[in-house]
Protein backbone atom coordinates (compact mmCIF):
# COMPACT_ATOMS: atom_id res chain seq x y z
CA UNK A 1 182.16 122.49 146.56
CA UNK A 2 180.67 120.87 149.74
CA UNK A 3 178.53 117.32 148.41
CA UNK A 4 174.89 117.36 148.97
CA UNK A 5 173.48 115.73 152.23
CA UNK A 6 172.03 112.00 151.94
CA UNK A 7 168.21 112.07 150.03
CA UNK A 8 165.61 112.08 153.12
CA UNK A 9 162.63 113.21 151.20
CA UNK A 10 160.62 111.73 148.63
CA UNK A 11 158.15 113.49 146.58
CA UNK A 12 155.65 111.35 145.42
CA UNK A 13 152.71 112.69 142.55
CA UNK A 14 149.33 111.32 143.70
CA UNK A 15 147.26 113.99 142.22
CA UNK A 16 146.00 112.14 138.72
CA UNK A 17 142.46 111.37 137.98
CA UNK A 18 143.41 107.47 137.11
CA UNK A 19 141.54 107.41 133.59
CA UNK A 20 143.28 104.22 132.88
CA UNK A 21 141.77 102.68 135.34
CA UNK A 22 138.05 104.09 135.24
CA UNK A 23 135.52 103.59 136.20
CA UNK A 24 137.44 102.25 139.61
CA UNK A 25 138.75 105.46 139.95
CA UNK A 26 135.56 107.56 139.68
CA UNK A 27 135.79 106.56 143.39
CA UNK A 28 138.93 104.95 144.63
CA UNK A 29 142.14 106.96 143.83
CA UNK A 30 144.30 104.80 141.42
CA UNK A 31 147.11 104.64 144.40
CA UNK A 32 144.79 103.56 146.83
CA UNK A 33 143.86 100.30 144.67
CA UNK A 34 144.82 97.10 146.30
CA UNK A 35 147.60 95.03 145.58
CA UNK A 36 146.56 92.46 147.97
CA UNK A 37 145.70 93.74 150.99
CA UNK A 38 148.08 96.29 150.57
CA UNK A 39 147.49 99.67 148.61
CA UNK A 40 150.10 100.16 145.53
CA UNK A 41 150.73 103.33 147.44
CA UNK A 42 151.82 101.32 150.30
CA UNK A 43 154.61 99.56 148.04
CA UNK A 44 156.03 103.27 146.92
CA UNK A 45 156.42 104.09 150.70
CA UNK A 46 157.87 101.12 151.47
CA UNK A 47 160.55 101.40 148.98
CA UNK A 48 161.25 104.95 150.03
CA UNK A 49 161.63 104.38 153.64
CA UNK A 50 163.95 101.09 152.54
CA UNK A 51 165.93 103.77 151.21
CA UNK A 52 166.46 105.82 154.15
CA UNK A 53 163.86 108.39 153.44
CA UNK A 54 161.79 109.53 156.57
CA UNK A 55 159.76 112.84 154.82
CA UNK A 56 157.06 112.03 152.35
CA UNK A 57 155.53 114.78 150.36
CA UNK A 58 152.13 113.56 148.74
CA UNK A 59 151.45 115.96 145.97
CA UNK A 60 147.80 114.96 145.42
CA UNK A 61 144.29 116.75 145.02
CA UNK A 62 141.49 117.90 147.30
CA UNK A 63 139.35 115.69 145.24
CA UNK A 64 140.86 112.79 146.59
CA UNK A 65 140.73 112.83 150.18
CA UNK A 66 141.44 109.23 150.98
CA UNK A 67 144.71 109.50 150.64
CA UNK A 68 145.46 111.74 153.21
CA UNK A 69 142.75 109.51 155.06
CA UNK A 70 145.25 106.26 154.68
CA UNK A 71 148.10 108.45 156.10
CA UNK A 72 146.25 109.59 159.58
CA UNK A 73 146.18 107.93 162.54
CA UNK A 74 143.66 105.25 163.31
CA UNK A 75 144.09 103.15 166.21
CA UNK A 76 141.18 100.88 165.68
CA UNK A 77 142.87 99.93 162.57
CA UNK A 78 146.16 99.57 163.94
CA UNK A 79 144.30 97.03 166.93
CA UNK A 80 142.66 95.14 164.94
CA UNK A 81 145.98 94.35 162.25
CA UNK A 82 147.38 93.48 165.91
CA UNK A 83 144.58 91.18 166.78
CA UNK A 84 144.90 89.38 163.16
CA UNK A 85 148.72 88.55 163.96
CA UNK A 86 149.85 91.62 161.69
CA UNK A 87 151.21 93.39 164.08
CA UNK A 88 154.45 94.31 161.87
CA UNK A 89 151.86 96.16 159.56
CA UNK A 90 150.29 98.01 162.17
CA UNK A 91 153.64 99.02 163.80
CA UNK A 92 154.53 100.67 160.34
CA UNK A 93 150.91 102.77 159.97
CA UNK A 94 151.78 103.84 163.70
CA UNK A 95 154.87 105.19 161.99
CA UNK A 96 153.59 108.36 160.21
CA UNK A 97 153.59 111.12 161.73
CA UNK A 98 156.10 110.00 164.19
CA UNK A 99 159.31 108.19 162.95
CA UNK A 100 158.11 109.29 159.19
CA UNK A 101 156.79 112.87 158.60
CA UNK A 102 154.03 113.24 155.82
CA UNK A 103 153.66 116.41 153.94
CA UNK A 104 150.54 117.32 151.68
CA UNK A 105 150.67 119.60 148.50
CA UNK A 106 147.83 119.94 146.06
CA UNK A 107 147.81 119.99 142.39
CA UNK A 108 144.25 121.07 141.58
CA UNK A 109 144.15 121.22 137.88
CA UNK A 110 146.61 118.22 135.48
CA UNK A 111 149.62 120.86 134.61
CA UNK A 112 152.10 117.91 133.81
CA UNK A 113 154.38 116.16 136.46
CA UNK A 114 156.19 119.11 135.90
CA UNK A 115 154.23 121.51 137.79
CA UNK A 116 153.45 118.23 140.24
CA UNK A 117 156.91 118.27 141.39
CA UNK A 118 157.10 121.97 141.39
CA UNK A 119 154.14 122.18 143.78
CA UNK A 120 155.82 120.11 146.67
CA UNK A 121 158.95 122.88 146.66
CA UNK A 122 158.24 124.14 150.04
CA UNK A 123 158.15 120.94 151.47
CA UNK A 124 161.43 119.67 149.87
CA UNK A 125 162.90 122.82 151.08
CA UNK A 126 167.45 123.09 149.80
CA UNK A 127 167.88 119.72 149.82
CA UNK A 128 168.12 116.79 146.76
CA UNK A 129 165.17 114.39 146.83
CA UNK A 130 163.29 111.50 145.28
CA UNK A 131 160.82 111.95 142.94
CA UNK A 132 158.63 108.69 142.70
CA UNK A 133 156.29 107.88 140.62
CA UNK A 134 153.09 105.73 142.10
CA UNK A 135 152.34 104.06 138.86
CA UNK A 136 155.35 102.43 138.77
CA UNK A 137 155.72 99.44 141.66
CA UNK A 138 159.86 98.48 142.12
CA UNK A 139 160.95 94.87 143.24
CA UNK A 140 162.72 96.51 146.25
CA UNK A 141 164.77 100.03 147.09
CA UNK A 142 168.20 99.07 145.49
CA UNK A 143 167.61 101.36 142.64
CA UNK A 144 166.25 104.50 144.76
CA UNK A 145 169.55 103.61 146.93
CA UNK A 146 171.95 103.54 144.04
CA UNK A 147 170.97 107.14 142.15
CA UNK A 148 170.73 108.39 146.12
CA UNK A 149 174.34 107.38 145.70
CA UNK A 150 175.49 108.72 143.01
CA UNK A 151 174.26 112.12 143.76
CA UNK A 152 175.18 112.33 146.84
CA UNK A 153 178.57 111.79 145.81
CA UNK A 154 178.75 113.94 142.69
CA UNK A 155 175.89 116.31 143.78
CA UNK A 156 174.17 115.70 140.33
CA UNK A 157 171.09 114.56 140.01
CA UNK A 158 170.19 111.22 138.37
CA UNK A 159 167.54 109.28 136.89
CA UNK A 160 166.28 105.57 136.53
CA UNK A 161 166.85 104.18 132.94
CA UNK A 162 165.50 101.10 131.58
CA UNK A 163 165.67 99.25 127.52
CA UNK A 164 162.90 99.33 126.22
CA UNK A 165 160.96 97.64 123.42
CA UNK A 166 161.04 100.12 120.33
CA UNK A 167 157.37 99.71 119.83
CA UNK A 168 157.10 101.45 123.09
CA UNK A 169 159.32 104.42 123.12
CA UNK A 170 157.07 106.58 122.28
CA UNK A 171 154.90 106.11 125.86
CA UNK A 172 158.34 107.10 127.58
CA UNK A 173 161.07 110.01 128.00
CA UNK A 174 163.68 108.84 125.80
CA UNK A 175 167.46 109.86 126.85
CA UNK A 176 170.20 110.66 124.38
CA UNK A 177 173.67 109.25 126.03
CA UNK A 178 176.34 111.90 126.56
CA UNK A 179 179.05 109.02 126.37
CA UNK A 180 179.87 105.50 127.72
CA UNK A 181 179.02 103.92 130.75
CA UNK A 182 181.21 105.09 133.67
CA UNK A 183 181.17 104.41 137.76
CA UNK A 184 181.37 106.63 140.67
CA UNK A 185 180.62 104.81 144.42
CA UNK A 186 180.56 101.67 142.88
CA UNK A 187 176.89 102.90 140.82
CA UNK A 188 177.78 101.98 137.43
CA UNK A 189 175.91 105.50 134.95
CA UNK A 190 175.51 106.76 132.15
CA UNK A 191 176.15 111.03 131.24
CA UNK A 192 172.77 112.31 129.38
CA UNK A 193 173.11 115.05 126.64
CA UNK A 194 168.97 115.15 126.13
CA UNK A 195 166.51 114.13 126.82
CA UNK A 196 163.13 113.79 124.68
CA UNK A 197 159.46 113.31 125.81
CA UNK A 198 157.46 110.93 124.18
CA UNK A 199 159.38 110.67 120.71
CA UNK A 200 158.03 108.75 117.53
CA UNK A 201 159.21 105.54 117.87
CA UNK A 202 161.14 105.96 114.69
CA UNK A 203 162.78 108.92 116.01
CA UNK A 204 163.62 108.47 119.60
CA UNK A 205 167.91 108.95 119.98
CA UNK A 206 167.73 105.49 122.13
CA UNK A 207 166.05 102.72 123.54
CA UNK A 208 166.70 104.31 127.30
CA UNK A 209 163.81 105.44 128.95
CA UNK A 210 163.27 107.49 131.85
CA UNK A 211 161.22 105.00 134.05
CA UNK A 212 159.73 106.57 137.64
CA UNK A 213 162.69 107.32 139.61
CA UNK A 214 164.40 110.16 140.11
CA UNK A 215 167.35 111.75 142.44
CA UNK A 216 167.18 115.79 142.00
CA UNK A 217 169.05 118.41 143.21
CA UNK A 218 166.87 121.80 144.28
CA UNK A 219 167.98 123.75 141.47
CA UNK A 220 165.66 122.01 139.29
CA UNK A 221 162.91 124.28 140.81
CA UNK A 222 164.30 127.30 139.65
CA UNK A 223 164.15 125.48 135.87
CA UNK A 224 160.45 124.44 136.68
CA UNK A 225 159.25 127.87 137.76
CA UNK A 226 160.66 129.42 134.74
CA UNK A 227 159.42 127.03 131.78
CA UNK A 228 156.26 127.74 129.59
CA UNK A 229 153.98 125.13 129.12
CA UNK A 230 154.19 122.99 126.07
CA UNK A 231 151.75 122.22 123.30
CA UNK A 232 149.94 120.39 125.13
CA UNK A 233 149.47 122.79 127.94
CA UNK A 234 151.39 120.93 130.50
CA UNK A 235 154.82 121.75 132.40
CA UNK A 236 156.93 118.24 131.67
CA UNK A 237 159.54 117.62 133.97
CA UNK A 238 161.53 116.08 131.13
CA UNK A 239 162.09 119.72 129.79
CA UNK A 240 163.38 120.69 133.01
CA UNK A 241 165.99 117.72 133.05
CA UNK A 242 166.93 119.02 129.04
CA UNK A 243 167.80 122.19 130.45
CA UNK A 244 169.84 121.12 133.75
CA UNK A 245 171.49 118.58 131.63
CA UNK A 246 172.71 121.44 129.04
CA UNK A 247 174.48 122.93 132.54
CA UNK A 248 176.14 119.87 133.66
CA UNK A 249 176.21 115.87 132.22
CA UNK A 250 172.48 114.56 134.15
CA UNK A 251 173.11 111.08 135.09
CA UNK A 252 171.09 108.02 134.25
CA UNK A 253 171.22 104.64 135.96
CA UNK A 254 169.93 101.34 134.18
CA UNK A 255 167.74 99.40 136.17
CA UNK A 256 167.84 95.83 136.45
CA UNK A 257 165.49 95.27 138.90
CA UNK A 258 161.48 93.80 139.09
CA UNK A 259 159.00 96.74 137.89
CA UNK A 260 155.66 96.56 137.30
CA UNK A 261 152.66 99.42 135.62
CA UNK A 262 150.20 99.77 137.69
CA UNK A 263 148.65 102.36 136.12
CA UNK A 264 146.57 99.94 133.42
CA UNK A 265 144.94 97.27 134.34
CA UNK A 266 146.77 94.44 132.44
CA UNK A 267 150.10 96.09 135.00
CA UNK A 268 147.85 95.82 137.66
CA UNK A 269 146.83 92.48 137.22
CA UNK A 270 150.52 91.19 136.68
CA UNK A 271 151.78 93.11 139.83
CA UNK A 272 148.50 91.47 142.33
CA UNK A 273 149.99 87.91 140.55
CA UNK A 274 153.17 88.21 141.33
CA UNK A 275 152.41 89.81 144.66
CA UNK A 276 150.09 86.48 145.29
CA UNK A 277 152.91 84.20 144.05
CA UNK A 278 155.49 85.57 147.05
CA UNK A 279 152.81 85.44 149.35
CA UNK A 280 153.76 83.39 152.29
CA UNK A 281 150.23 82.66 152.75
CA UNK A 282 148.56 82.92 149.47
CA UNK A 283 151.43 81.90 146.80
CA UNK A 284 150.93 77.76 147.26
CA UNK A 285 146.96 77.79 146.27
CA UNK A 286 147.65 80.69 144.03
CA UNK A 287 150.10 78.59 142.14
CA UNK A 288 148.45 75.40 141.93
CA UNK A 289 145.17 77.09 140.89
CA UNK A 290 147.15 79.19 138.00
CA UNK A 291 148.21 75.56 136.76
CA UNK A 292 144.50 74.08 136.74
CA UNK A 293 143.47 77.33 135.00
CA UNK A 294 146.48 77.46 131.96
């Protein structure tokens, strides 16, 4: 069986209403909130092109037009970044469309990630991809690199792991380990039997969640298009992972790396202070004002 091709496309859900972090949102889409001077939406395409990915499919509403706003070409922008010294910044916004293509789909109504993911098919086309969740800021690309790995040279798809607290489990898809660790290209992984969304925290199989990373193969749209919505009315991509792991062993990776929540406002607020800390500009006063204030 001829291996997959390398992951060039990321599919990235932009299409919730942000209630976490109202009443911001009402007018601002959650992605679009600054981390800096940077959107957090800016730190998800950053990691995906630090992966090698050069298609982005924004699966987002027509109720929030700003994002495709932040993705067209504005050359008064890009001048003035220029004229401020930032020209690095500007040479990457001059990127899409260009050396990076951007796809739109639109998820009208909250169906579940689920349905997000399924909505973006015909942009994703035969090929595995990313699936990357904007609430969920990364130290750097390593991880997206390492399940690219692995499925490219297994051709099956993989997910982003990470311990968690047990008074948390219950916020999280919870995997149940098909065996012991193993490696494959050097990516050290785990085999998944099941996988459970959002268990009691007494009854979750593991402390392993599913954080917002994922490496899928195409297949996993036939799986989507054919699952009934749960109780809750929603299609949940975990039930789609069950299912393709009951075919053949999904694989998870354990992440080690920096992540951050930006999806509530205590997250935020950690990711903007440890974005200020590394700031080569910023991270000096930021520090010494952090010690007058504690």
């Amino acid at each position: 069986m001829a291996l997959p091709p390398r992951i060039r496309t990321a599919v990235i859900p932009a299409a919730g209403q942000g209630t976490r972090m109202l009443p911001a949102t009402k007018a601002v889409p959650k992605e679009l909130l600054p981390i800096l001077e940077r959107p957090a939406l800016q730190f998800i395409v950053d990691e995906a092109l630090g992966a090698g990915v050069d298609h982005l499919v924004i699966v987002t509403s027509r109720s929030k037009p700003a994002i495709e706003q932040y993705f067209a070409a504005s050359p008064e922008v890009e001048e003035s970044l220029v004229k401020q010294g930032r020209g690095a910044l500007a040479e990457q916004l001059r990127r899409y469309g260009n050396d990076v293509r951007i796809s739109f789909a639109y998820q009208d109504a909250p169906r579940g990630l689920g349905h997000a993911v399924a909505c973006a098919r015909d942009f994703v086309g035969s090929e595995p991809f990313f699936v990357m969740l904007p609430d969920e800021l990364m130290q750097d690309s390593r991880l997206l690199i390492d399940l690219a790995t692995l499925t490219q040279k297994t051709g099956i798809g993989a997910v982003a792991l990470k311990h968690m607290p047990k008074d948390e489990l219950s916020r999280y898809g919870i995997v149940t380990p098909g065996g012991e660790l193993q490696t494959s290209a050097g990516v050290e992984f785990l085999p998944i039997a099941d996988v459970v969304e959002k268990p009691r925290n007494d009854e979750a199989p593991s402390d392993l969640a599913i954080i917002g990373r994922y490496a899928l193969t195409p297949d996993i749209f036939d799986i989507l298009e054919a699952l009934a919505p749960g109780g809750t009315g929603e299609i949940q991509l975990t039930d789609a992972l069950t299912i393709q792991a009951e075919q053949a062993p999904l694989h998870g990776v354990i992440s080690t790396i920096g992540r951050c929540d930006v999806g509530n406002p205590l997250g935020w607020i950690e990711a903007v202070i440890e974005a200020g800390l590394d700031h080569p500009e910023f991270g000096q006063g930021l520090r010494e004002w952090l010690r007058e204030v504690l």
